[in-house]
PDB file of N, CA and C in Angstrom:
ATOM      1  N   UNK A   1       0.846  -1.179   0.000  1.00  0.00           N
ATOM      2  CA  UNK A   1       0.000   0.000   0.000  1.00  0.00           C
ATOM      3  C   UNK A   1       0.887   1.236   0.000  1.00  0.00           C
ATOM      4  N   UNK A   2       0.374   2.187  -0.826  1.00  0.00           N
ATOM      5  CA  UNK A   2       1.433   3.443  -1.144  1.00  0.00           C
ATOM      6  C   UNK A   2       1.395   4.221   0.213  1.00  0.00           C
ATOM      7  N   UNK A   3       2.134   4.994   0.891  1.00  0.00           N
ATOM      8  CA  UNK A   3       2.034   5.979   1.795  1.00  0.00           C
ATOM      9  C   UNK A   3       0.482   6.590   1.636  1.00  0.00           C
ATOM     10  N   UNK A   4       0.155   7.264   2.440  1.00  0.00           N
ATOM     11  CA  UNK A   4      -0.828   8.332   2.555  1.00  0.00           C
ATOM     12  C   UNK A   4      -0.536   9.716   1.780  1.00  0.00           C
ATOM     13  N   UNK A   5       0.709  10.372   2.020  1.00  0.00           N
ATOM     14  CA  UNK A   5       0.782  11.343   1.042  1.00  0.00           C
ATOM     15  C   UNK A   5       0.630  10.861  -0.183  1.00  0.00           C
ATOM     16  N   UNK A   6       1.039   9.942  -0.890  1.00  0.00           N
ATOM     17  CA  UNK A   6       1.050   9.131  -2.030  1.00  0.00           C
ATOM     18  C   UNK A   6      -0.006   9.483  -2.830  1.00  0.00           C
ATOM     19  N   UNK A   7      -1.075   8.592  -1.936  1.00  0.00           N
ATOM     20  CA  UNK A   7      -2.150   8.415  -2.265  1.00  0.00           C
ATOM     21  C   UNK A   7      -3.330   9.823  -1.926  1.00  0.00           C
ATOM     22  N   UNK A   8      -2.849  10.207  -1.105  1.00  0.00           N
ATOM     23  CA  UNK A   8      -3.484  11.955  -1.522  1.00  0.00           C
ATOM     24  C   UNK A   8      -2.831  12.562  -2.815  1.00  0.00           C
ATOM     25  N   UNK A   9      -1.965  12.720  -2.815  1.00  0.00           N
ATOM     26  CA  UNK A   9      -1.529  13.290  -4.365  1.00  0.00           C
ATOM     27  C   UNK A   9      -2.193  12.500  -5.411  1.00  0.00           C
ATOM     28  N   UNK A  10      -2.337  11.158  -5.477  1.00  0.00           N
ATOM     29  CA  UNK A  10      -2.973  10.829  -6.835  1.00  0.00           C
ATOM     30  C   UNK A  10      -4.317  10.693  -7.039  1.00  0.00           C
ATOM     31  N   UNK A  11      -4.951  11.008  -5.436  1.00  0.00           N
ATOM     32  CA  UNK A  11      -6.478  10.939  -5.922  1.00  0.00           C
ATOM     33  C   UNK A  11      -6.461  12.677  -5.919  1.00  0.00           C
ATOM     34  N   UNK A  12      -5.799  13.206  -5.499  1.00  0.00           N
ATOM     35  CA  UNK A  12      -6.254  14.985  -6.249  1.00  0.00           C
ATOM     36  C   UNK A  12      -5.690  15.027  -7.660  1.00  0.00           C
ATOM     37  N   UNK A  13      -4.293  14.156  -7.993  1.00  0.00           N
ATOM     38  CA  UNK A  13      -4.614  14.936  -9.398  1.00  0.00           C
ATOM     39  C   UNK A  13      -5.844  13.971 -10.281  1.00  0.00           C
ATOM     40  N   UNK A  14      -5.774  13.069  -9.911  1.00  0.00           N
ATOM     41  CA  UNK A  14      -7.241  12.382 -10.859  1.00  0.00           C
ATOM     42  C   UNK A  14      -8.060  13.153 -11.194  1.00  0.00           C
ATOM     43  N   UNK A  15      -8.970  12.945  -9.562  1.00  0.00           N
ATOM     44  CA  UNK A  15     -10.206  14.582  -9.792  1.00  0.00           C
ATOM     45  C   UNK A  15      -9.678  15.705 -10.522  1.00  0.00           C
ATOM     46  N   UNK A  16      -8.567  15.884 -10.239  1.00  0.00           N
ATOM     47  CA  UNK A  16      -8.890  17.550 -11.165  1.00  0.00           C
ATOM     48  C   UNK A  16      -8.280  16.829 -12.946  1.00  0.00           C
ATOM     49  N   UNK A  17      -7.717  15.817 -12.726  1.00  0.00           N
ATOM     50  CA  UNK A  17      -7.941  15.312 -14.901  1.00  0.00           C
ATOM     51  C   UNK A  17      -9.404  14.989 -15.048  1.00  0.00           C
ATOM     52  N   UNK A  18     -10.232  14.488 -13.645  1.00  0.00           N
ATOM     53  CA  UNK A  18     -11.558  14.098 -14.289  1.00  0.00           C
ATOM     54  C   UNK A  18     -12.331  14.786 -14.067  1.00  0.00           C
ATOM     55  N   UNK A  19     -12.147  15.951 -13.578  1.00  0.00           N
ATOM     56  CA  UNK A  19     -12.901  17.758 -13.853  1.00  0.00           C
ATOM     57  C   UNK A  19     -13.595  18.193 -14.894  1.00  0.00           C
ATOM     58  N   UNK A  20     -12.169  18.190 -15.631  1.00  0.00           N
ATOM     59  CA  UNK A  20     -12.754  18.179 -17.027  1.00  0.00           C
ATOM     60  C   UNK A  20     -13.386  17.395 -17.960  1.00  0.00           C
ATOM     61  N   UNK A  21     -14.333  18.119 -19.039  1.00  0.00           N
ATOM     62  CA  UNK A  21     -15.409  17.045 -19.660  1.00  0.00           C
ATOM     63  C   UNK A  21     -14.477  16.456 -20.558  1.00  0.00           C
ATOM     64  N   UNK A  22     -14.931  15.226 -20.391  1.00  0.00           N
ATOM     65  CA  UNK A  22     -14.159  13.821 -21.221  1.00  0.00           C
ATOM     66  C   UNK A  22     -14.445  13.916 -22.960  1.00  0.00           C
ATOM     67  N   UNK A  23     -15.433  14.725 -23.660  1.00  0.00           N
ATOM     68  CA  UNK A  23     -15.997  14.773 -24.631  1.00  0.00           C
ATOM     69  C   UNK A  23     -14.317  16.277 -25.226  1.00  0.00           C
ATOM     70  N   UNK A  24     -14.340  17.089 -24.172  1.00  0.00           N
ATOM     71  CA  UNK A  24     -14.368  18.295 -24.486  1.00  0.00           C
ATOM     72  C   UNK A  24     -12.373  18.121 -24.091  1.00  0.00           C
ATOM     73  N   UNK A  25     -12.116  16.908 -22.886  1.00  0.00           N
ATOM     74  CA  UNK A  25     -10.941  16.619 -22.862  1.00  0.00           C
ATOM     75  C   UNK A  25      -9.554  16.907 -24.561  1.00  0.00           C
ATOM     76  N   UNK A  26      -8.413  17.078 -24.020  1.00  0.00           N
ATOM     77  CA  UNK A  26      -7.118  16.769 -24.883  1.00  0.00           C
ATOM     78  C   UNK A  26      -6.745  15.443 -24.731  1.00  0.00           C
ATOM     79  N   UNK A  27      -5.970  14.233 -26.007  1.00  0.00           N
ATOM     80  CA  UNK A  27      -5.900  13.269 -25.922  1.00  0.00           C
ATOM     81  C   UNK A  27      -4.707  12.971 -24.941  1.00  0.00           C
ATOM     82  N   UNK A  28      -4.066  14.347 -24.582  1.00  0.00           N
ATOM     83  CA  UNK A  28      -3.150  14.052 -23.810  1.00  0.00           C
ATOM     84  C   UNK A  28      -3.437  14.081 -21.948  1.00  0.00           C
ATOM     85  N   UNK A  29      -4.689  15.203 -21.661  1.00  0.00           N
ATOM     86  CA  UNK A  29      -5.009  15.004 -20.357  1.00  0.00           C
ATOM     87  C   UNK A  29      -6.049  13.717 -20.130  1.00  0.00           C
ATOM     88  N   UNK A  30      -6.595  13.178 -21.166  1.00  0.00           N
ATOM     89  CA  UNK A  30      -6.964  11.509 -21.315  1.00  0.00           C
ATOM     90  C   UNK A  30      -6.212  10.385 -20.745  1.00  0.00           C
ATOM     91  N   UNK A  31      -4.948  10.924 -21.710  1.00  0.00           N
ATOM     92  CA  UNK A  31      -3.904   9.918 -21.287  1.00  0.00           C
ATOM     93  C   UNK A  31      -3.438   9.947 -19.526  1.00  0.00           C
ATOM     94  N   UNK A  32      -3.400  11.266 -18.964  1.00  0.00           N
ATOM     95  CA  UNK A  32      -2.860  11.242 -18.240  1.00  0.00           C
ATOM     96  C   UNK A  32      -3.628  10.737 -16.819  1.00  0.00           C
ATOM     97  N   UNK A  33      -5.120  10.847 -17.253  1.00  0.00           N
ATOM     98  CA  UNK A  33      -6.132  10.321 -16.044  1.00  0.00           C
ATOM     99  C   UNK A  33      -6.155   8.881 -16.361  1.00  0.00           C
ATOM    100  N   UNK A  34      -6.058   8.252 -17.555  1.00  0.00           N
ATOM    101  CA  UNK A  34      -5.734   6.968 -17.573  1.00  0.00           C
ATOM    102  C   UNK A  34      -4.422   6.122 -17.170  1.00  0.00           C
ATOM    103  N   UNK A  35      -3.039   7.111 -16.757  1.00  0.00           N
ATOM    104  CA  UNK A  35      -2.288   7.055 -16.303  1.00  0.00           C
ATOM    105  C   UNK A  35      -2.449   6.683 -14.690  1.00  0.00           C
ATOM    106  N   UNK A  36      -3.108   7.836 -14.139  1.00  0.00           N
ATOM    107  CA  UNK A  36      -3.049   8.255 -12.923  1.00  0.00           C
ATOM    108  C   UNK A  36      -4.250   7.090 -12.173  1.00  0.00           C
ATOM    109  N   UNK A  37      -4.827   6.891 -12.906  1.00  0.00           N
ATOM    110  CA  UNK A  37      -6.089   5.471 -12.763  1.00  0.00           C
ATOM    111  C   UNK A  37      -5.062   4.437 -12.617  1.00  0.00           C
ATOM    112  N   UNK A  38      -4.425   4.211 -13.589  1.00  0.00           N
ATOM    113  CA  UNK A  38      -3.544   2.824 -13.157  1.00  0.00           C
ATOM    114  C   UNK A  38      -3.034   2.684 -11.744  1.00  0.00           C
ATOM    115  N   UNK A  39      -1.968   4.006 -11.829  1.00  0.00           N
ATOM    116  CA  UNK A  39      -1.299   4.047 -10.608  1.00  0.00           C
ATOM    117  C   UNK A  39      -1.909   3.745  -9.407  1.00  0.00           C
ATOM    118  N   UNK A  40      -3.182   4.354  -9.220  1.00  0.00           N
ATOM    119  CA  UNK A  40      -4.079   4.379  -8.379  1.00  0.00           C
ATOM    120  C   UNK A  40      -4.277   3.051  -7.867  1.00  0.00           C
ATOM    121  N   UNK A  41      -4.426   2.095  -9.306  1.00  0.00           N
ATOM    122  CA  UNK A  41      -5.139   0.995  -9.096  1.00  0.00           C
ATOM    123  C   UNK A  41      -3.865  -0.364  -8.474  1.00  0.00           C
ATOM    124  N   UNK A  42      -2.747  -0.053  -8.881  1.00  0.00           N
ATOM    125  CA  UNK A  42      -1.653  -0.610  -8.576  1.00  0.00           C
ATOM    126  C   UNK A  42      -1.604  -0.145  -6.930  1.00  0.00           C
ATOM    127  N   UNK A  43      -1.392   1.058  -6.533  1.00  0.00           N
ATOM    128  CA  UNK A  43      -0.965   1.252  -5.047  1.00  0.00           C
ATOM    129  C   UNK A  43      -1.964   0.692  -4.374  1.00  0.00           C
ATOM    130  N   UNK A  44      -3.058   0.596  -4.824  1.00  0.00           N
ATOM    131  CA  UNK A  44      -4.136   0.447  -3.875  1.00  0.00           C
ATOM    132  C   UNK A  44      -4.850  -1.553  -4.088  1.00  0.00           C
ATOM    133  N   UNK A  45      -4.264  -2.194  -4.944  1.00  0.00           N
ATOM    134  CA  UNK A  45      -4.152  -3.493  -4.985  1.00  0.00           C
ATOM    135  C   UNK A  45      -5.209  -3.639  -5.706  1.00  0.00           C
ATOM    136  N   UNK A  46      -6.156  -2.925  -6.511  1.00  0.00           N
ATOM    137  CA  UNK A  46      -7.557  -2.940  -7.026  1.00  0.00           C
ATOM    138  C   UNK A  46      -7.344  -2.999  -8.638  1.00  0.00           C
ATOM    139  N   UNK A  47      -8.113  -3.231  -9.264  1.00  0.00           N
ATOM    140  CA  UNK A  47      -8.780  -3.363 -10.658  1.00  0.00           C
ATOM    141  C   UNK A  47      -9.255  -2.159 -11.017  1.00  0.00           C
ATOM    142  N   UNK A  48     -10.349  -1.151 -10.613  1.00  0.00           N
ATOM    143  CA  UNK A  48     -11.050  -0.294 -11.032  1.00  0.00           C
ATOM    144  C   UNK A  48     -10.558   0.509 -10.300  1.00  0.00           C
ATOM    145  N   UNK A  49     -10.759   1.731 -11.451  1.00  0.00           N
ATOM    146  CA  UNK A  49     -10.483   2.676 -10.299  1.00  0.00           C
ATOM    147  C   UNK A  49     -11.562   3.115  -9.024  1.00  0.00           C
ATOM    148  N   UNK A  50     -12.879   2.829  -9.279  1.00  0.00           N
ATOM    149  CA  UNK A  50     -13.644   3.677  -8.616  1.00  0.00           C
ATOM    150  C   UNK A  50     -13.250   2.700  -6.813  1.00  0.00           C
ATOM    151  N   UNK A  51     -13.213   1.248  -7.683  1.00  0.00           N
ATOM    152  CA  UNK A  51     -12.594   0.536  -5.777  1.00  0.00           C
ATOM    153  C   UNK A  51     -11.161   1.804  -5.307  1.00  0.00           C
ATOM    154  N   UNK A  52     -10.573   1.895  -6.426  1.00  0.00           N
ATOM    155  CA  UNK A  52      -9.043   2.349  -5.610  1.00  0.00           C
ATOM    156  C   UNK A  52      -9.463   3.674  -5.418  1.00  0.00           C
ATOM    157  N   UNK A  53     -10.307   4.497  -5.721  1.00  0.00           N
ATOM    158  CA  UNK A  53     -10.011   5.726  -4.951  1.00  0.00           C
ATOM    159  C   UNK A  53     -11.165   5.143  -3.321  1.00  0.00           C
ATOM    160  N   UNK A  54     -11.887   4.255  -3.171  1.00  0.00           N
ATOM    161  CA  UNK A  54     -12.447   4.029  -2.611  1.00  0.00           C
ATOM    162  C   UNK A  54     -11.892   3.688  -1.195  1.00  0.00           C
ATOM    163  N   UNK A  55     -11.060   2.630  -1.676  1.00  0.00           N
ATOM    164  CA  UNK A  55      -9.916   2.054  -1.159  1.00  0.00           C
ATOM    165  C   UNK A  55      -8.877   3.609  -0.500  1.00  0.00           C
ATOM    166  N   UNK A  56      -8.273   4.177  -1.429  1.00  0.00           N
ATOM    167  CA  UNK A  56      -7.219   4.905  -0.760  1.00  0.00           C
ATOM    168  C   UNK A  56      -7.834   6.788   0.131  1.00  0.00           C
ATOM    169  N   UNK A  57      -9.012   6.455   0.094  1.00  0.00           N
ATOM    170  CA  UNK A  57     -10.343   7.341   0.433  1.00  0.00           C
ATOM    171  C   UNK A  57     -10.379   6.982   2.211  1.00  0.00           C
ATOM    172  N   UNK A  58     -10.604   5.274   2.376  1.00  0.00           N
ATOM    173  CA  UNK A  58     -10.455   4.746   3.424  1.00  0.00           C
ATOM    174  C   UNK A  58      -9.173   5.096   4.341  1.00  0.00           C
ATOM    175  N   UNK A  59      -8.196   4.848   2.946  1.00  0.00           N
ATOM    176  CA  UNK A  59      -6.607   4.750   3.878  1.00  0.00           C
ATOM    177  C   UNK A  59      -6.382   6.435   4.521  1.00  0.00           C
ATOM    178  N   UNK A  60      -7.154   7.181   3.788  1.00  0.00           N
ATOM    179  CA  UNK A  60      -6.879   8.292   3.900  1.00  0.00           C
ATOM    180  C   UNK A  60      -6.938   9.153   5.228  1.00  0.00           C
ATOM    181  N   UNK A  61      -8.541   8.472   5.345  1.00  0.00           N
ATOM    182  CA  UNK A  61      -9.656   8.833   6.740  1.00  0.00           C
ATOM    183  C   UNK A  61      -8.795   8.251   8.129  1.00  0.00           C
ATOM    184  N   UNK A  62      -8.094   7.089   7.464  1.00  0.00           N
ATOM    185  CA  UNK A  62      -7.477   6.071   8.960  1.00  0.00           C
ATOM    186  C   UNK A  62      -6.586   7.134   9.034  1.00  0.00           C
ATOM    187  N   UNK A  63      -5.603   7.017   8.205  1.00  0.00           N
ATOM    188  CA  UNK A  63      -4.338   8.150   8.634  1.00  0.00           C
ATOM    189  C   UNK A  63      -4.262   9.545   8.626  1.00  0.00           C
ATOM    190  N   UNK A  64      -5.155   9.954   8.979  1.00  0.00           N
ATOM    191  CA  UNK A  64      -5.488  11.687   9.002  1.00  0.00           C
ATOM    192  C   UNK A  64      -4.683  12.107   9.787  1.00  0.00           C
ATOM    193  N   UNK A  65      -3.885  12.840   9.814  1.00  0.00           N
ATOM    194  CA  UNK A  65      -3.181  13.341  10.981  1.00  0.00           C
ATOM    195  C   UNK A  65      -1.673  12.134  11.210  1.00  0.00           C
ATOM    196  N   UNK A  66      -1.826  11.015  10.715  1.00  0.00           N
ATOM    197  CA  UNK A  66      -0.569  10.390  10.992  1.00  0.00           C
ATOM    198  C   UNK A  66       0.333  10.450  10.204  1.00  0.00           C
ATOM    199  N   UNK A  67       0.445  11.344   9.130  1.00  0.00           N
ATOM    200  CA  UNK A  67       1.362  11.204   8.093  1.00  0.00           C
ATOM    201  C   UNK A  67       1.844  12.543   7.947  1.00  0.00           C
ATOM    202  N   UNK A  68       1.605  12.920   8.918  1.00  0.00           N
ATOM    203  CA  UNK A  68       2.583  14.558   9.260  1.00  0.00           C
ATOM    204  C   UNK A  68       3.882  14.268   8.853  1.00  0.00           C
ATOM    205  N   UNK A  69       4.630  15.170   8.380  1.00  0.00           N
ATOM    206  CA  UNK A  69       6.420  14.784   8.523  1.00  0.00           C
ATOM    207  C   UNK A  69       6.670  15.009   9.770  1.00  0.00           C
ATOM    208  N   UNK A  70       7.523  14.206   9.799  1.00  0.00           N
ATOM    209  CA  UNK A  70       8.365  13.717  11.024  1.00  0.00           C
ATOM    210  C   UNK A  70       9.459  14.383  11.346  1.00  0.00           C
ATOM    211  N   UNK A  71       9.621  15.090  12.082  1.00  0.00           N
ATOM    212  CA  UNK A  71      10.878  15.760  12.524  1.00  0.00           C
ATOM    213  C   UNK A  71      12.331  15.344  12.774  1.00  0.00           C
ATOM    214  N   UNK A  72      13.341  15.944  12.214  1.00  0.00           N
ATOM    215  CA  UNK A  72      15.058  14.754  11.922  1.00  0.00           C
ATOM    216  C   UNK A  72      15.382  14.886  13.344  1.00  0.00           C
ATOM    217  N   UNK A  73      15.840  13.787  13.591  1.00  0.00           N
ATOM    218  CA  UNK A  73      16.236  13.074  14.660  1.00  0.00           C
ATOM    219  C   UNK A  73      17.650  14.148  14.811  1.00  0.00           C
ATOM    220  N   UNK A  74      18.000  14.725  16.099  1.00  0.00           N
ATOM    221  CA  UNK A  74      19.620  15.791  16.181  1.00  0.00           C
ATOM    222  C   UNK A  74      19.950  14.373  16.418  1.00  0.00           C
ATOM    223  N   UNK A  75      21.233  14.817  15.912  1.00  0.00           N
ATOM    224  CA  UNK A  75      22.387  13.632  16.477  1.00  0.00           C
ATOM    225  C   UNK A  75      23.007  14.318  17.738  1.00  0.00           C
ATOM    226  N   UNK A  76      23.288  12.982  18.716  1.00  0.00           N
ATOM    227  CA  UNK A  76      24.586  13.895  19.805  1.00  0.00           C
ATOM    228  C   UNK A  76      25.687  14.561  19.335  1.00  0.00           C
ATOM    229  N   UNK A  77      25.943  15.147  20.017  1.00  0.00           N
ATOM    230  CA  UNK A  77      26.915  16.020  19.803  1.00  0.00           C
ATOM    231  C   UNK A  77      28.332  15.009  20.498  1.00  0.00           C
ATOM    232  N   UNK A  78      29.350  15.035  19.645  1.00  0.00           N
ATOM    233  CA  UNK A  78      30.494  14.099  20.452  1.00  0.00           C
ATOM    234  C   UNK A  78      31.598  15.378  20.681  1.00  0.00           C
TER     235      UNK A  78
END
């Protein structure tokens, strides 16, 4: 399963490739929501996309707040 940031980044850029009307779409922002569908569907272990944003929708809600960055560890000082 991809990280949580991961998977926030690829279900926002989806929505905003699938914003736009699919009729009225470029063959290249086509390509790229059919891109971003795969990916989706790969991190999230699913077939369709509508399971994987479903799926990483879930992962999302669990880890709210847990995928803050993490602050670097100081090293001692020798």
């Amino acid at each position: 399963m991809a990280h949580p940031t991961v998977l926030r980044g690829l279900v926002t850029r989806y929505e905003a490739l699938s914003a736009a009307d699919s009729a009225a779409a470029s063959p290249s922002v086509l390509r790229q929501r059919e891109d971003v569908a795969y990916t989706l569907c790969v991190s999230t272990g699913t077939r369709d996309v509508r399971d994987a944003l479903r799926v990483a929708r879930r992962v999302l809600e669990s880890a709210d707040g847990k995928d803050a960055p993490v602050a670097p560890v100081a090293s001692a000082a020798r």
